[in-house]
C-alpha atoms as a PDB file:
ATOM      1  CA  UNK A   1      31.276  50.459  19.810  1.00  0.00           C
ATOM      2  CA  UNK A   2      32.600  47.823  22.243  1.00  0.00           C
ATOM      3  CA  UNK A   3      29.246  46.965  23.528  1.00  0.00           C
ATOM      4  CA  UNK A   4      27.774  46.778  20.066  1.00  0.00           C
ATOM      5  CA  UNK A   5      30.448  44.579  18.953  1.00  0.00           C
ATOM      6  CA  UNK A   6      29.822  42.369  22.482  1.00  0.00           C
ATOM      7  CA  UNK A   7      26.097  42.043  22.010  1.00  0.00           C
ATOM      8  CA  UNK A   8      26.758  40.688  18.340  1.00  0.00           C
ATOM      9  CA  UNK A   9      29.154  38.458  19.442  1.00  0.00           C
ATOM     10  CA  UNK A  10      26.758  37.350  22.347  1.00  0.00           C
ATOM     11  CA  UNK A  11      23.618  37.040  19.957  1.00  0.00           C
ATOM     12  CA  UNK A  12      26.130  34.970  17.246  1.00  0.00           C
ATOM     13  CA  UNK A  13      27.158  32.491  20.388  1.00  0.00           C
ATOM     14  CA  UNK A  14      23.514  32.448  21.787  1.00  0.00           C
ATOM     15  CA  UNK A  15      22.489  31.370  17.912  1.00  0.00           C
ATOM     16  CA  UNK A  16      25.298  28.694  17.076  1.00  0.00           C
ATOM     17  CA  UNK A  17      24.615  26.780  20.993  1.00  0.00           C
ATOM     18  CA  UNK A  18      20.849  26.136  19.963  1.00  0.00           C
ATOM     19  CA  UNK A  19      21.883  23.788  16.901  1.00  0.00           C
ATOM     20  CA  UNK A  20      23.415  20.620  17.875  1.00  0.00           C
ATOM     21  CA  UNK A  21      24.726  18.233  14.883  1.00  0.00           C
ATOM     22  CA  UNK A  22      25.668  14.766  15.896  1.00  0.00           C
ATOM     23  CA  UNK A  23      27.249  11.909  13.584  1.00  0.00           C
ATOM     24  CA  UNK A  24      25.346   8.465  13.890  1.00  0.00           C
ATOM     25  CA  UNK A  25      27.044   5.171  12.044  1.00  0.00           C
ATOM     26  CA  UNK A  26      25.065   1.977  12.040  1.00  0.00           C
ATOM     27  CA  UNK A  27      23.488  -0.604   9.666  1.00  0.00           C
ATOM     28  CA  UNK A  28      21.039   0.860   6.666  1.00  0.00           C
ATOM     29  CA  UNK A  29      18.738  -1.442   4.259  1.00  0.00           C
ATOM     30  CA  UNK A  30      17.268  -0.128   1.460  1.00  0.00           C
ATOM     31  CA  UNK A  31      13.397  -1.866   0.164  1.00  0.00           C
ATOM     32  CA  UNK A  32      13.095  -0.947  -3.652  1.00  0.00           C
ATOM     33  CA  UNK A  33       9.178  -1.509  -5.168  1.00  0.00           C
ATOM     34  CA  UNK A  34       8.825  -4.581  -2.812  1.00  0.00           C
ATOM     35  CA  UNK A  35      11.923  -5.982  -3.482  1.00  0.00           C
ATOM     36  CA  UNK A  36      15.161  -5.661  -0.288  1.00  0.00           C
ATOM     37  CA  UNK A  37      18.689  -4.887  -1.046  1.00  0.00           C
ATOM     38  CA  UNK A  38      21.328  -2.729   0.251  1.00  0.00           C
ATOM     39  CA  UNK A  39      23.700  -0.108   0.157  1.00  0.00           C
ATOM     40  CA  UNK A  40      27.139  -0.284  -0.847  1.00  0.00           C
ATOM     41  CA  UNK A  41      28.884  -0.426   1.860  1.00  0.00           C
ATOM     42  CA  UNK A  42      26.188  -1.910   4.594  1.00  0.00           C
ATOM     43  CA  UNK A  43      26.841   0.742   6.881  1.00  0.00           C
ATOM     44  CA  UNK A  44      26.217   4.458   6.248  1.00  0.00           C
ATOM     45  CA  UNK A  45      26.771   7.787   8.351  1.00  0.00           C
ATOM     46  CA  UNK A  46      23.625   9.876   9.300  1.00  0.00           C
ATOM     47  CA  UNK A  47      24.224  13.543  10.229  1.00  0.00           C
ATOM     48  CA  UNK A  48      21.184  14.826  12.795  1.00  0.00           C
ATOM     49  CA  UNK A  49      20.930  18.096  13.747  1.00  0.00           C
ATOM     50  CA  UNK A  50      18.388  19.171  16.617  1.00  0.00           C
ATOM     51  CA  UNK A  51      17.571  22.926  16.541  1.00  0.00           C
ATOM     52  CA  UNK A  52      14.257  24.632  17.891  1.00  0.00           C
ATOM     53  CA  UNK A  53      12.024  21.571  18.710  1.00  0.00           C
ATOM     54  CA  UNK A  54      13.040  20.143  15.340  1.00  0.00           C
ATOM     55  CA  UNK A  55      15.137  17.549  14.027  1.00  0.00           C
ATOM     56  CA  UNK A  56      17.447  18.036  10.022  1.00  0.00           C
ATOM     57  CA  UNK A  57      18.394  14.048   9.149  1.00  0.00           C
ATOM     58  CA  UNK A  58      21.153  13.626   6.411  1.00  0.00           C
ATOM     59  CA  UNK A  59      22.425  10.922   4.648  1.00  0.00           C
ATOM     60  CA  UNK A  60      25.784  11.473   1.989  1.00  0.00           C
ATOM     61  CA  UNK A  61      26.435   9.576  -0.443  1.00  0.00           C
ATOM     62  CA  UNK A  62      23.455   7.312  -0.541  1.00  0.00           C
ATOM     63  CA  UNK A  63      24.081   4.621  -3.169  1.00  0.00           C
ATOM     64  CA  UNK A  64      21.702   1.407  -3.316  1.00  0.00           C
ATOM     65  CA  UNK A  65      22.837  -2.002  -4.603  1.00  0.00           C
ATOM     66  CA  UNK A  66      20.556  -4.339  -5.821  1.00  0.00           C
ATOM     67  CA  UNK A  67      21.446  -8.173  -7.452  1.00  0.00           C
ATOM     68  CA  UNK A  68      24.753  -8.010  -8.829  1.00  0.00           C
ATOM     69  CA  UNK A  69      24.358  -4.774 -10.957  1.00  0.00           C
ATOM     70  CA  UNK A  70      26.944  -1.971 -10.728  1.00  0.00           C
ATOM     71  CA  UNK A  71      25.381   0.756  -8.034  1.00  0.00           C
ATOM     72  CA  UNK A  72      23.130   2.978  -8.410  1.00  0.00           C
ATOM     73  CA  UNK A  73      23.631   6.941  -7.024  1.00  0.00           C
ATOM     74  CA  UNK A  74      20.665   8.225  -5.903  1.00  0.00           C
ATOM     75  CA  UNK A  75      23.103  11.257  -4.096  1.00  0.00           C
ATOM     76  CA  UNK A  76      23.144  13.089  -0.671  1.00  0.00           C
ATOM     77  CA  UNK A  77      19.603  13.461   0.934  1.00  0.00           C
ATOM     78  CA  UNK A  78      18.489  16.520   3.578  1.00  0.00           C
ATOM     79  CA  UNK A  79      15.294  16.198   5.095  1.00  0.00           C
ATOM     80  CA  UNK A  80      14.622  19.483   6.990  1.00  0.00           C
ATOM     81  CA  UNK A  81      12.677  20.821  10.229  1.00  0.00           C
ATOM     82  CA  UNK A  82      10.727  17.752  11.351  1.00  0.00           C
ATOM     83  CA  UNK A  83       9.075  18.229  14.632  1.00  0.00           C
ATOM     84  CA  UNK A  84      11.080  16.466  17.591  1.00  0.00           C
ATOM     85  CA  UNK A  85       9.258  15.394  20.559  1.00  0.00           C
ATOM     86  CA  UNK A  86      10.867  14.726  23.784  1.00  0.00           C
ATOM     87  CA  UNK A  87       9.916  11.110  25.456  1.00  0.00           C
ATOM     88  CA  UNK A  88      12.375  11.041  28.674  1.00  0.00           C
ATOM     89  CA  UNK A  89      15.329   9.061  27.280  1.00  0.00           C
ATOM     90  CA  UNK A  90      14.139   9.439  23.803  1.00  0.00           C
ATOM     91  CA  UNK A  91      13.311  11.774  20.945  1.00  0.00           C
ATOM     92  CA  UNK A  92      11.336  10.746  18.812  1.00  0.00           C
ATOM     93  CA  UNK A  93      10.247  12.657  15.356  1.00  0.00           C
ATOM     94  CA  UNK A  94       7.880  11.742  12.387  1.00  0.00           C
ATOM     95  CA  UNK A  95       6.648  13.851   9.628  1.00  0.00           C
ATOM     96  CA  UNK A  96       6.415  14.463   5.628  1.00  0.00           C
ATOM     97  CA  UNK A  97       8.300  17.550   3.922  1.00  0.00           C
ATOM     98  CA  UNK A  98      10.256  18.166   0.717  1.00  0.00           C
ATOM     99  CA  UNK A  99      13.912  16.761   1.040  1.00  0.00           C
ATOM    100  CA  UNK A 100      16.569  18.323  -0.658  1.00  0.00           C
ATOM    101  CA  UNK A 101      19.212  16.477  -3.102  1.00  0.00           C
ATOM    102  CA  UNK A 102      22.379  16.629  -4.559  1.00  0.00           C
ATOM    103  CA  UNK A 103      24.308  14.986  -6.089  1.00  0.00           C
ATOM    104  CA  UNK A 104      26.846  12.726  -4.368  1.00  0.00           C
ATOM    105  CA  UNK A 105      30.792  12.818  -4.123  1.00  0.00           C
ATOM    106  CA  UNK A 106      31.819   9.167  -4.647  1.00  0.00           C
ATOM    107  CA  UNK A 107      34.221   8.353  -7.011  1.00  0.00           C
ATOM    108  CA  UNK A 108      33.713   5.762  -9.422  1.00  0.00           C
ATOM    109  CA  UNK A 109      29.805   6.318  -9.601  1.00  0.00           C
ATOM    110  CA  UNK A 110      28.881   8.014 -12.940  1.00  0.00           C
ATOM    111  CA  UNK A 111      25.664   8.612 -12.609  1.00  0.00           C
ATOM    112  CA  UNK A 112      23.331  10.546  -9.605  1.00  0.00           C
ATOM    113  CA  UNK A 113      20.186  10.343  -9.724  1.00  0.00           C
ATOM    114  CA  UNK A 114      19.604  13.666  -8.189  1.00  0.00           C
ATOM    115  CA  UNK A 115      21.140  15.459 -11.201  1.00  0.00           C
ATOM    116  CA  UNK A 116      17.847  15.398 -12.561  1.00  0.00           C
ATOM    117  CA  UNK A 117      15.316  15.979  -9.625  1.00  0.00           C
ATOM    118  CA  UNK A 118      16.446  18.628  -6.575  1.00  0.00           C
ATOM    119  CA  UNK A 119      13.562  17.465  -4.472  1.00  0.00           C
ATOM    120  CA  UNK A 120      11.644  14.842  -3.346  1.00  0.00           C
ATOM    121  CA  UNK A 121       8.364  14.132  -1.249  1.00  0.00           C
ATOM    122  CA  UNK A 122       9.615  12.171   1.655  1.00  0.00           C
ATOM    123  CA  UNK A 123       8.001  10.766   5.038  1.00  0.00           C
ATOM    124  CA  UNK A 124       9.962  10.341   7.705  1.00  0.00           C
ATOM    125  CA  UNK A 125       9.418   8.406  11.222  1.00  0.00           C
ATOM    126  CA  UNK A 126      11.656   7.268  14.141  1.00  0.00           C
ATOM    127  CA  UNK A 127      13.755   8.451  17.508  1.00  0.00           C
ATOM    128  CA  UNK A 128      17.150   9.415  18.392  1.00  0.00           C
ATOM    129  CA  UNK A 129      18.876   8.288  21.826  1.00  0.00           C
ATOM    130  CA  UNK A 130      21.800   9.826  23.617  1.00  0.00           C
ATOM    131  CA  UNK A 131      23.886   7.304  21.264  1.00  0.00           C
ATOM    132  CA  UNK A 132      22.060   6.393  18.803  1.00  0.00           C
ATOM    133  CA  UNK A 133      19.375   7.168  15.743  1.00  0.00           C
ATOM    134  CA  UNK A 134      16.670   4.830  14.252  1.00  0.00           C
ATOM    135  CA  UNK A 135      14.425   5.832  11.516  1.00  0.00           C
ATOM    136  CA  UNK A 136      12.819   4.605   7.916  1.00  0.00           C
ATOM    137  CA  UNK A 137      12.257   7.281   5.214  1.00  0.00           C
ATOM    138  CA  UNK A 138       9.416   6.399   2.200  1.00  0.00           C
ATOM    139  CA  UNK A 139       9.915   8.025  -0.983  1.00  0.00           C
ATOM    140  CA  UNK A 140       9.334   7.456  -4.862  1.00  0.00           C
ATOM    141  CA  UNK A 141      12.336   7.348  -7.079  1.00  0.00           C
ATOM    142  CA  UNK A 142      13.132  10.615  -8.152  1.00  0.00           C
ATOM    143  CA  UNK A 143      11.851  10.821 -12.006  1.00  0.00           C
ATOM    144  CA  UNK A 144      11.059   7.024 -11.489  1.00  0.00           C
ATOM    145  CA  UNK A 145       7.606   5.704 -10.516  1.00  0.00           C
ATOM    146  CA  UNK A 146       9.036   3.395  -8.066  1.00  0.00           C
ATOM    147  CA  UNK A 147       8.626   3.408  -4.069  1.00  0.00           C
ATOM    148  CA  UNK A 148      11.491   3.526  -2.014  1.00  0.00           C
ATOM    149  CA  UNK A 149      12.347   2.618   1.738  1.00  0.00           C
ATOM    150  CA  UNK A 150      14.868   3.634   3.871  1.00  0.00           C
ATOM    151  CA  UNK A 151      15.640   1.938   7.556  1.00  0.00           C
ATOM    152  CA  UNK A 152      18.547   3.177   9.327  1.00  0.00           C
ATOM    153  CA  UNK A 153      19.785   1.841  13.046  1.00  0.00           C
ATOM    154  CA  UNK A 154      17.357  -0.257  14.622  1.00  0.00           C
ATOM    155  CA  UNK A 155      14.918  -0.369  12.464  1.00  0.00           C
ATOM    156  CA  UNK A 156      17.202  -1.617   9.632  1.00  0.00           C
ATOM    157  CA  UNK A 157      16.365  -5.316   8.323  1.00  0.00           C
ATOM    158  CA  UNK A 158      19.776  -7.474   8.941  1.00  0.00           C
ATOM    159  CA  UNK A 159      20.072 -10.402   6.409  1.00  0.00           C
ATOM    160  CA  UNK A 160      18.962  -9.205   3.187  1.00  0.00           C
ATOM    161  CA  UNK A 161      21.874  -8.477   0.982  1.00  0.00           C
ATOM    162  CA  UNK A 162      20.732  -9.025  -2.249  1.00  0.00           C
ATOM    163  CA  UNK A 163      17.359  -7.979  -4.402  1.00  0.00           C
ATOM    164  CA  UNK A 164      15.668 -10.703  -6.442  1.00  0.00           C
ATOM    165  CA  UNK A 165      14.971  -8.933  -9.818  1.00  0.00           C
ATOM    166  CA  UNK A 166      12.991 -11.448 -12.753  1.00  0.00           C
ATOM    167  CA  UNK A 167      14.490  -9.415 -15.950  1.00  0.00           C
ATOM    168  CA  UNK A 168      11.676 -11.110 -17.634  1.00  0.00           C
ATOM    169  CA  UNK A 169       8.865  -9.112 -15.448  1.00  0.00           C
ATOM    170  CA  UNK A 170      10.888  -6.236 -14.218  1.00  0.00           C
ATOM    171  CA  UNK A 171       9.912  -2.796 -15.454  1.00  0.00           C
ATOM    172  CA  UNK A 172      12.483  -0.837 -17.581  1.00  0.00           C
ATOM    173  CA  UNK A 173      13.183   2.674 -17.477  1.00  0.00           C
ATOM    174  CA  UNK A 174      15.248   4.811 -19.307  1.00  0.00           C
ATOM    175  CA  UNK A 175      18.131   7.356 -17.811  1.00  0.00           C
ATOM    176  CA  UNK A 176      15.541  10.227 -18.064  1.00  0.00           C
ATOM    177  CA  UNK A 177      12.687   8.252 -16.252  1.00  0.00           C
ATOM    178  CA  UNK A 178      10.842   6.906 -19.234  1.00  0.00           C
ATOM    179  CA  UNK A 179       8.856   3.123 -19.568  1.00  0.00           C
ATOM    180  CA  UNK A 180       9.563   1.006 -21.767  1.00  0.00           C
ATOM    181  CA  UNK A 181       7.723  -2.104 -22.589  1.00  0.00           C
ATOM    182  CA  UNK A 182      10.595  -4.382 -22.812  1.00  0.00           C
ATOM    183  CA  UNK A 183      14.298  -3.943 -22.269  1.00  0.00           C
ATOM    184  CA  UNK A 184      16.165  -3.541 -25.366  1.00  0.00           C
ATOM    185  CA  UNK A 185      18.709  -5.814 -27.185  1.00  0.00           C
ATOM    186  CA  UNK A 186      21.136  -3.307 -27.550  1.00  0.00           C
ATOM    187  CA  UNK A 187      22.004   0.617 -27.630  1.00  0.00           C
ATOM    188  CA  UNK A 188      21.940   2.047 -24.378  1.00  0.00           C
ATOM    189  CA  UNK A 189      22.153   2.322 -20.201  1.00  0.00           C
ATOM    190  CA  UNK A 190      18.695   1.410 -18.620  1.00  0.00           C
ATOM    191  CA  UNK A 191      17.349   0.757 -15.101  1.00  0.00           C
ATOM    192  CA  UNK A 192      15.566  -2.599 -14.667  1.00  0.00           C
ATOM    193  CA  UNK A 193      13.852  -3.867 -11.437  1.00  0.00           C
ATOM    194  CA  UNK A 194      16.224  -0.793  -9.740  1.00  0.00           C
ATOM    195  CA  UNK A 195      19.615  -1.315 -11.195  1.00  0.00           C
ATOM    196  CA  UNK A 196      21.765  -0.607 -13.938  1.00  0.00           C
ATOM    197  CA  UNK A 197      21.761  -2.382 -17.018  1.00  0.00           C
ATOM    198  CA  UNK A 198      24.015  -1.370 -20.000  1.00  0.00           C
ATOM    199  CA  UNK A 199      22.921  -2.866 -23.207  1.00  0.00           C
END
């Protein structure tokens, strides 16, 4: 019984020493259909784990900020199992997969956009260093037909703060992803040109 008990113990160590998870802080700009903003705050942490030849990238809480509109959740993103290559003093990974999302644990944001979609087609690209992680994510707005870009660490844009949304031309969607042709006068929370509107 002993040596059944060591062995499990052994193969439970052996399996928990293969997955590293490291904590990565830096700068993170956010391009919404064309148009550059940024999160809220302008830093944001990154949680990488490297397991197997492969790389799990996760970002909490991811809220983007465009104009002067209140935030907009889009919730905690997991992208899963991309392959890692080894390149001497870097690692560098690139790939496309289904990420996983939740919604976020902020307080004071009402709405997260991943309430309504639990997955999204992602492609991912970038490297991680001994101390530190660069990489830019494309995806489309979850139930949104809008293209979104990521760029973390190096690769983040410094010195675009702010989005420049025309109302006039901007498209308008409703909370459950619909068009509309115009933005209404009155009666209701829309999105327009990738923020928040509340008519």
């Amino acid at each position: 019984m002993k040596q059944f008990l060591l062995l499990v113990l052994t193969a439970l160590m052996s399996l928990s020493a293969g997955a590293q998870t490291r904590t990565f802080t830096d700068k993170l700009t956010v391009e919404l259909g064309g148009k550059s903003g940024t999160t809220e705050p302008l830093t944001a942490t990154v949680y990488l784990t490297e397991h197997d030849g492969k790389v799990d990238l996760e970002l909490r809480n991811f809220v983007f900020k465009a104009s002067s509109g209140d935030p907009l959740g889009i919730g905690n993103i997991k992208l899963s199992n991309l392959p890692l290559t080894d390149e001497g003093e870097k690692k560098s990974f690139k790939g496309t997969g289904k990420a996983t999302l939740t919604p976020g644990t902020l307080p004071g944001i009402a709405f997260w956009m991943a309430g309504f979609a639990k997955s999204v087609d992602m492609k991912a690209e970038g490297y991680v260093t001994a101390d530190s992680l660069n990489f830019a994510l494309d995806f489309q707005v979850p139930r949104m037909p809008v293209a979104m870009k990521v760029r973390f660490g190096n690769w983040a844009v410094t010195g675009l703060r702010t989005a420049v949304n025309d109302a006039q031309t901007a498209a308008v969607y409703t909370l459950d992803g619909r068009r509309l042709q115009a933005l209404p006068a009155r009666g209701g929370v829309y999105i327009v040109g990738g923020r928040k509107v509340v008519r």
